[in-house]
C-alpha atoms as a PDB file:
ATOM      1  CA  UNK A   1      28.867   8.250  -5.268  1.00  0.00           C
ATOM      2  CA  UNK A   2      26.303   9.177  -2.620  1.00  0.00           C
ATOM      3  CA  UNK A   3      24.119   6.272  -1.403  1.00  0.00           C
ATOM      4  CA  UNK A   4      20.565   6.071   0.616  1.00  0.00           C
ATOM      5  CA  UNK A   5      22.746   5.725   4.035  1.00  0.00           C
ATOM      6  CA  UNK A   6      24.269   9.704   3.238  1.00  0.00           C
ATOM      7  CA  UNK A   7      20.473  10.708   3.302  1.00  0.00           C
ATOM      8  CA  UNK A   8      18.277   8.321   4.798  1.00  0.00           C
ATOM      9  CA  UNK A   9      15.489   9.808   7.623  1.00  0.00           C
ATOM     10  CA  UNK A  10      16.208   7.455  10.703  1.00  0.00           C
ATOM     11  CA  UNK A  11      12.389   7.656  11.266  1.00  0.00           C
ATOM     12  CA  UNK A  12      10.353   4.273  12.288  1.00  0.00           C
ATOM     13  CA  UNK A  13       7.248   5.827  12.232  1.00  0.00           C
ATOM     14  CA  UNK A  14       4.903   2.562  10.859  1.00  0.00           C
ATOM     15  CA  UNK A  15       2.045   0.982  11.306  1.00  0.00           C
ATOM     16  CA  UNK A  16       0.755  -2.770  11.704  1.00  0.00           C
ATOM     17  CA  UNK A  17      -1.602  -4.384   9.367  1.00  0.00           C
ATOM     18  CA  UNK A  18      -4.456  -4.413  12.331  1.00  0.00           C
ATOM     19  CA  UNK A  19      -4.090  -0.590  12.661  1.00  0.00           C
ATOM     20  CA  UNK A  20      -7.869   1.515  11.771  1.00  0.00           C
ATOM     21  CA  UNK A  21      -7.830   3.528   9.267  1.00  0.00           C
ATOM     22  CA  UNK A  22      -8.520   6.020  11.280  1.00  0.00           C
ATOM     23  CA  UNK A  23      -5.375   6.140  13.698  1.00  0.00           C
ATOM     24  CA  UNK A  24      -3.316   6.232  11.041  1.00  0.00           C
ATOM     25  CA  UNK A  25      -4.979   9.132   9.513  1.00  0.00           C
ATOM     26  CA  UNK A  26      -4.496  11.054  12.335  1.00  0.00           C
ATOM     27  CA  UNK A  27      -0.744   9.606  12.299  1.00  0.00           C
ATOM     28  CA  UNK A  28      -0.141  10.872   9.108  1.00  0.00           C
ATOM     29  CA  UNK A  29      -1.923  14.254   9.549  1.00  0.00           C
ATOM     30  CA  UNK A  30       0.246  14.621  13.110  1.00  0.00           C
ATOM     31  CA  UNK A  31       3.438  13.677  11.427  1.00  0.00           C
ATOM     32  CA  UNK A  32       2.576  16.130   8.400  1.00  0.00           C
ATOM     33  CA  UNK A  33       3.334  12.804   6.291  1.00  0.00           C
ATOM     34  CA  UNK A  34       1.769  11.597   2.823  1.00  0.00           C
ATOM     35  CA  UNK A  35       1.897   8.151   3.714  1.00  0.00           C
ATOM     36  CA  UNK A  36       3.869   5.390   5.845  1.00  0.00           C
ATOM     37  CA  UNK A  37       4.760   1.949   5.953  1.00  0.00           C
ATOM     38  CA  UNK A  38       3.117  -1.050   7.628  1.00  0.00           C
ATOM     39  CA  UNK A  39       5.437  -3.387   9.093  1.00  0.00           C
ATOM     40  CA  UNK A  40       5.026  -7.276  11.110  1.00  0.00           C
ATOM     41  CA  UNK A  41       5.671  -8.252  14.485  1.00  0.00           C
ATOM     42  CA  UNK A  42       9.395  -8.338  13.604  1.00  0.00           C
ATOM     43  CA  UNK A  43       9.504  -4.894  11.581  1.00  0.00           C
ATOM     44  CA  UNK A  44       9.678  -6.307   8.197  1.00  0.00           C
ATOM     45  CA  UNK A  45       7.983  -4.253   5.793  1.00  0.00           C
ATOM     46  CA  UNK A  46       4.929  -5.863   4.745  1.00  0.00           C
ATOM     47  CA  UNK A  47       3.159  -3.153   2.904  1.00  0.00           C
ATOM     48  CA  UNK A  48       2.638   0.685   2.420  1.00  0.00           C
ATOM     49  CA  UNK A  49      -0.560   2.936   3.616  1.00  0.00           C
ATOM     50  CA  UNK A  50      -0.866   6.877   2.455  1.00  0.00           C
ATOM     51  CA  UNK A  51      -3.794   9.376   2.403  1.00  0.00           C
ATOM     52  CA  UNK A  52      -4.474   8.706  -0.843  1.00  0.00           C
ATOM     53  CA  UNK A  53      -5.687   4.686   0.083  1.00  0.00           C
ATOM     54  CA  UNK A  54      -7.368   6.061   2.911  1.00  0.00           C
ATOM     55  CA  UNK A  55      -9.237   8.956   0.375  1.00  0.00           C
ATOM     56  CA  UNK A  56     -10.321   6.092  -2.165  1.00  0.00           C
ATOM     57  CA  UNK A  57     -11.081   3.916   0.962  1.00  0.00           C
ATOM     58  CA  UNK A  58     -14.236   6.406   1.339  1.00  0.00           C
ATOM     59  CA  UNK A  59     -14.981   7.736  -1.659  1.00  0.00           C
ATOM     60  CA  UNK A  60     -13.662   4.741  -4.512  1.00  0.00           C
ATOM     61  CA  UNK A  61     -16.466   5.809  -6.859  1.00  0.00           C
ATOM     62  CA  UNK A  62     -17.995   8.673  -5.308  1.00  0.00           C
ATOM     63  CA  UNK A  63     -15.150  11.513  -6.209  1.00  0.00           C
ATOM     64  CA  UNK A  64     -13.215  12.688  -8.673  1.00  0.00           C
ATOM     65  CA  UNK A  65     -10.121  13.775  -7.460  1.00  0.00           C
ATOM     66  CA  UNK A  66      -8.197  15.908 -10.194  1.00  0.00           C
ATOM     67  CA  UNK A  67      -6.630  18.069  -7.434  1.00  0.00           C
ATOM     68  CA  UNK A  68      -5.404  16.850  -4.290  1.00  0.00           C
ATOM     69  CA  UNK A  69      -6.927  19.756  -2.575  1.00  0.00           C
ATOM     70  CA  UNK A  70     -10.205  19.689  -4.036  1.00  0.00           C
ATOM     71  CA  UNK A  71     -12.349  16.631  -3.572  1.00  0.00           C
ATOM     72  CA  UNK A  72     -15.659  16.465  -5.212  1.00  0.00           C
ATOM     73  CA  UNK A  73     -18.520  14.521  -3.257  1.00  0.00           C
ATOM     74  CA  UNK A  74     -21.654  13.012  -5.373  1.00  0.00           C
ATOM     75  CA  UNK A  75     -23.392  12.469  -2.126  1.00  0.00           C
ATOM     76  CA  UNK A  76     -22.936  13.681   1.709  1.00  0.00           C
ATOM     77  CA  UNK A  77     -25.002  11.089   3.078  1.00  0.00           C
ATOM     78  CA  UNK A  78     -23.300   8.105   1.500  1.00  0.00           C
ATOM     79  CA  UNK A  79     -20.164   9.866   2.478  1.00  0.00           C
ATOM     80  CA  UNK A  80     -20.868   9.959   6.403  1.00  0.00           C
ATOM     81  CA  UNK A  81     -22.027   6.671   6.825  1.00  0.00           C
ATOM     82  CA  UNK A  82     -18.636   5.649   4.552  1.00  0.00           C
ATOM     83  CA  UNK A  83     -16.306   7.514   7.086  1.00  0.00           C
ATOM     84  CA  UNK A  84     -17.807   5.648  10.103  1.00  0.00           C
ATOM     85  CA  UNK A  85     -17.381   2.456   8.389  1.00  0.00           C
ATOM     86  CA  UNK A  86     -13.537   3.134   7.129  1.00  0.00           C
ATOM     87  CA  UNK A  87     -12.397   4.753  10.057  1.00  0.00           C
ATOM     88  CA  UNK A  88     -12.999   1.216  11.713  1.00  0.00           C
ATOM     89  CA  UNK A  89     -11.241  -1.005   8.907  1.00  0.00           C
ATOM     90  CA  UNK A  90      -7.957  -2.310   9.024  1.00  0.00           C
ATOM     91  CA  UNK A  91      -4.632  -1.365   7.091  1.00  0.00           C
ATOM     92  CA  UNK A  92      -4.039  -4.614   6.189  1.00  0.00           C
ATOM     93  CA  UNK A  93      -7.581  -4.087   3.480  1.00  0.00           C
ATOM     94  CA  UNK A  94      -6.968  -1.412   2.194  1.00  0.00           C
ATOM     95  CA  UNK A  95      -2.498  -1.095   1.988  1.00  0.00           C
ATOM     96  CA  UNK A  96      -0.386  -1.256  -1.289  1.00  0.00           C
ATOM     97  CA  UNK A  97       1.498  -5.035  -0.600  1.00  0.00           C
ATOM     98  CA  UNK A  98       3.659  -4.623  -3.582  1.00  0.00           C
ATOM     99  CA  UNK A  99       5.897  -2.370  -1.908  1.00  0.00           C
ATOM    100  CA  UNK A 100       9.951  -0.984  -3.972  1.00  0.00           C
ATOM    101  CA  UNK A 101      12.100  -0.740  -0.807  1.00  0.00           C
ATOM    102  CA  UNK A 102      16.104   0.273  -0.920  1.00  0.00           C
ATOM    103  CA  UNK A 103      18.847  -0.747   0.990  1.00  0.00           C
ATOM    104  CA  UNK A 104      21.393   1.818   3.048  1.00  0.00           C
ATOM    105  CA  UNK A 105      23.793   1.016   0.157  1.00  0.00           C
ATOM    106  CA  UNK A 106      21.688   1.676  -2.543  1.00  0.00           C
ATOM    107  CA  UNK A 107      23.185   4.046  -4.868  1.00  0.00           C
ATOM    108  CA  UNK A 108      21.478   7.587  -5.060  1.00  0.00           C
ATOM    109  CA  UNK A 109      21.137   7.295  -8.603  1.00  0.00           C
ATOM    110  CA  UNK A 110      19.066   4.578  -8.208  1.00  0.00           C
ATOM    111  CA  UNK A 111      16.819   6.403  -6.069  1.00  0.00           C
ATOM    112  CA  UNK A 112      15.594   9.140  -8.061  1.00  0.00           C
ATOM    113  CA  UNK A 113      15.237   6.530 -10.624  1.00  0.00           C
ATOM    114  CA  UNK A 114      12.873   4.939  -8.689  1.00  0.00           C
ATOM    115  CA  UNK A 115      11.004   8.089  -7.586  1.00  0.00           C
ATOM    116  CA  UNK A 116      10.707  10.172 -11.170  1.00  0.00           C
ATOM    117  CA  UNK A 117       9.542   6.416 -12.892  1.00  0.00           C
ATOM    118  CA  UNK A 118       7.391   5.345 -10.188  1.00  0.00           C
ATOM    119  CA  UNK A 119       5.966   8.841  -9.049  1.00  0.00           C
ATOM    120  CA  UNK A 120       7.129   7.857  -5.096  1.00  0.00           C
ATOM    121  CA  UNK A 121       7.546  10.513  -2.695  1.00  0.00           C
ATOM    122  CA  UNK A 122       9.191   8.245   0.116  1.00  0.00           C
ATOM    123  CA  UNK A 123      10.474   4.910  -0.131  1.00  0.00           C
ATOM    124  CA  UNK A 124      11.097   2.501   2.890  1.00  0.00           C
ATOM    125  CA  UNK A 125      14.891   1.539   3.612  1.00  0.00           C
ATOM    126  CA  UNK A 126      15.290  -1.981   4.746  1.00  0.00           C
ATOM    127  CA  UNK A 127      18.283  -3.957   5.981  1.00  0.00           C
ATOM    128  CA  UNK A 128      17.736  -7.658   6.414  1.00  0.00           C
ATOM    129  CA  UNK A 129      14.177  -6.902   5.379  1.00  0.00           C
ATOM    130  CA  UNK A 130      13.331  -4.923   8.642  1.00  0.00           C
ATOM    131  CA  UNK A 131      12.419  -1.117   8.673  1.00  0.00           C
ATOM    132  CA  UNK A 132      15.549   1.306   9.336  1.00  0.00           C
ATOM    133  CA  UNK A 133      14.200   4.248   7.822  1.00  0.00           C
ATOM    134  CA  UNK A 134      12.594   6.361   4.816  1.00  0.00           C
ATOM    135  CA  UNK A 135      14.389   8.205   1.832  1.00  0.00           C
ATOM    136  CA  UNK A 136      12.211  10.624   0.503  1.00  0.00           C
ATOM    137  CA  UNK A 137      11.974  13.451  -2.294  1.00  0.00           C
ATOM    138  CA  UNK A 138      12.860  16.246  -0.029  1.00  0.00           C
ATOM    139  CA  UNK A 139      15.744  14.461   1.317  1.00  0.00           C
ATOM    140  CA  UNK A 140      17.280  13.741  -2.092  1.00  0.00           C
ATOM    141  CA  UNK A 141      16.714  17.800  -3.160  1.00  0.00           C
ATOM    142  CA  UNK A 142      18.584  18.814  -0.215  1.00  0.00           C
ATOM    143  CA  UNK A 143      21.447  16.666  -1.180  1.00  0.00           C
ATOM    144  CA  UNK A 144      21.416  17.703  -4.928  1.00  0.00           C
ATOM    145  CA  UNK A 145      21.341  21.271  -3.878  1.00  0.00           C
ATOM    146  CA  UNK A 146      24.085  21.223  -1.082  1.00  0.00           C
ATOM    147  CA  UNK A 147      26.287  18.922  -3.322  1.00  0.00           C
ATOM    148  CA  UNK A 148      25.099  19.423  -6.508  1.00  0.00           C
ATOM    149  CA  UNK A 149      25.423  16.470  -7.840  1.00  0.00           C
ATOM    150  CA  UNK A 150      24.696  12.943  -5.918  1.00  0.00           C
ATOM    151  CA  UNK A 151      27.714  11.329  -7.702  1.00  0.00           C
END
């Protein structure tokens, strides 16, 4: 049976809770990623940041976002001043705290569980609650299509 260690991403990339807003949207737009986690002083996983916190960050009532590419402004000036504002604030007001984290041993099984029910596209991988990595959906296709199977 595979497990999250035959397909984890050995990639720390993370923030702190006192990172702006606006570093980490330039992290995740650098990285090509849809979101990251946000870790302590000791690397424990405290919480989880994507683009789509840092979208409703700006706009929480001001757009309707039915596609992800298409965003739908009620009004541009409300919107500038909103971007100069957010791209100050902190991770740590805006991040998702309730954060579903595996373990290297998780079973694979479990994984996609996880990711079909709860609609994640990476998860964090912990050991000894610290940060050793990310499991995500492309990771888990490759697998399925090289093994065919993840049992």
């Amino acid at each position: 049976m595979k497990k999250v260690k035959d397909f984890i991403t050995r990639d720390l990339t993370s923030v702190t809770g006192d990172t702006s807003l606006r570093e980490v949207a330039e992290l995740l737009s650098l990285r090509e990623l849809i979101g990251i986690p946000v870790v302590n002083q000791e690397n424990e996983v405290m919480g989880w940041i994507s683009e789509t916190d840092i979208i409703a960050s700006i706009f929480p009532e001001k757009v309707k976002i039915e596609n992800p590419d298409v965003i739908y402004l009620m009004n541009l000036s409300h919107v500038v001043k909103k971007l100069t504002q957010v791209g100050q604030a902190m991770v740590k007001d805006y991040m998702i705290k309730s954060v579903s984290c595996v373990k290297e041993d998780t079973p694979a099984s479990d994984v996609v569980e996880l990711m079909l029910h709860k609609d994640f596209k990476r998860v964090p991988v912990v050991r000894n609650k610290r940060l050793v990595g990310v499991v995500d959906r492309s990771s888990l296709s490759r697998i399925l299509l090289e093994k065919g199977s993840i049992d």
